[in-house]
C-alpha atoms as a PDB file:
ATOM      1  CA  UNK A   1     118.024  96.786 108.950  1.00  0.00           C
ATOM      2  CA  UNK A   2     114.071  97.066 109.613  1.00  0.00           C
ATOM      3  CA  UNK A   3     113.850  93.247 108.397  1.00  0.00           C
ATOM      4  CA  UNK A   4     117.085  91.772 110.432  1.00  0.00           C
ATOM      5  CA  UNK A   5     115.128  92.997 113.241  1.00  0.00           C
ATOM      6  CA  UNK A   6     111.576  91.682 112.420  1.00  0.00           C
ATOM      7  CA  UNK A   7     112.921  88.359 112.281  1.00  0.00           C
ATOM      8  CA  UNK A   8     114.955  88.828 115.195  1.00  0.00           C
ATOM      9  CA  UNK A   9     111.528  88.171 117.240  1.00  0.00           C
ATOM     10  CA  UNK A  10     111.255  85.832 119.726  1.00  0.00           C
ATOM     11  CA  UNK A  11     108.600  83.175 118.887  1.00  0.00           C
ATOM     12  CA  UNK A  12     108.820  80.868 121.644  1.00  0.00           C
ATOM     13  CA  UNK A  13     106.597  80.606 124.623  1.00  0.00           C
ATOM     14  CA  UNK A  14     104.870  83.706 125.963  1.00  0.00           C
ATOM     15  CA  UNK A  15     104.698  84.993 122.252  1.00  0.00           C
ATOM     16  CA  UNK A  16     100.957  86.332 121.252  1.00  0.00           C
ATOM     17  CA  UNK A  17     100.048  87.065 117.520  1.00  0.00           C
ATOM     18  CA  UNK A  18      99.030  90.534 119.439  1.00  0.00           C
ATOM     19  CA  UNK A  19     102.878  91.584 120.533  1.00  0.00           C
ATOM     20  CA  UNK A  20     103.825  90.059 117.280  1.00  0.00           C
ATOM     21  CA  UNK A  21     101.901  92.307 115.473  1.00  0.00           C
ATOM     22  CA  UNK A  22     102.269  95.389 118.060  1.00  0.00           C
ATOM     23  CA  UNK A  23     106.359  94.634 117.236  1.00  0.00           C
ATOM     24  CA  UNK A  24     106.165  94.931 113.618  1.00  0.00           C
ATOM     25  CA  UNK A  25     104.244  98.233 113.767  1.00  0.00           C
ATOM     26  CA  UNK A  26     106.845 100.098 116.143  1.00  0.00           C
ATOM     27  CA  UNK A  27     109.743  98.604 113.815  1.00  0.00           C
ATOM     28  CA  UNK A  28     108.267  99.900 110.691  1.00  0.00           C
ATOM     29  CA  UNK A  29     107.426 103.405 112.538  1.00  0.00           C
ATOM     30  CA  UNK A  30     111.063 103.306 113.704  1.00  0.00           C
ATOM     31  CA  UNK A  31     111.976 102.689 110.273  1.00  0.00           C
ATOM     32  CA  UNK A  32     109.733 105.499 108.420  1.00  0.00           C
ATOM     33  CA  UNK A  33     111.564 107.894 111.236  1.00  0.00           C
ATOM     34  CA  UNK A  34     114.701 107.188 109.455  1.00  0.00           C
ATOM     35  CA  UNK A  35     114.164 106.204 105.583  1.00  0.00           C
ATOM     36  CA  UNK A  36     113.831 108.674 103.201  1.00  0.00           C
ATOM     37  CA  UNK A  37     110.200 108.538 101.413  1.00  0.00           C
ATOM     38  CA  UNK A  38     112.092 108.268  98.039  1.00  0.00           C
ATOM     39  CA  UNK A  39     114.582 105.762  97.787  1.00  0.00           C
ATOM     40  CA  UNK A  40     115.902 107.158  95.246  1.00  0.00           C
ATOM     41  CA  UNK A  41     118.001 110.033  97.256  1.00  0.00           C
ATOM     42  CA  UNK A  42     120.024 107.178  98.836  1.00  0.00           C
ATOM     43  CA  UNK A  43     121.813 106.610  95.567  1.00  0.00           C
ATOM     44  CA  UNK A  44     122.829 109.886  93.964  1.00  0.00           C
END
């Protein structure tokens, strides 16, 4: 889901490399909130 939504960012106009970057980080911090630190949980 973390992915669908990195590539979900806008890139037009108005788009710096800074809230690119400031984007990504709050995604993957979202994501860390909610994966498990072993993947391996998820399929037993």
């Amino acid at each position: 889901m973390a992915l669908m939504q990195l590539t979900m960012i806008p890139l037009g106009s108005g788009t710096s490399v800074g809230d690119f970057v400031a984007h990504i980080q709050h995604s993957l911090k979202q994501s860390n909130v909610r994966i498990p630190v072993n993947p391996a949980t998820q399929s037993t």
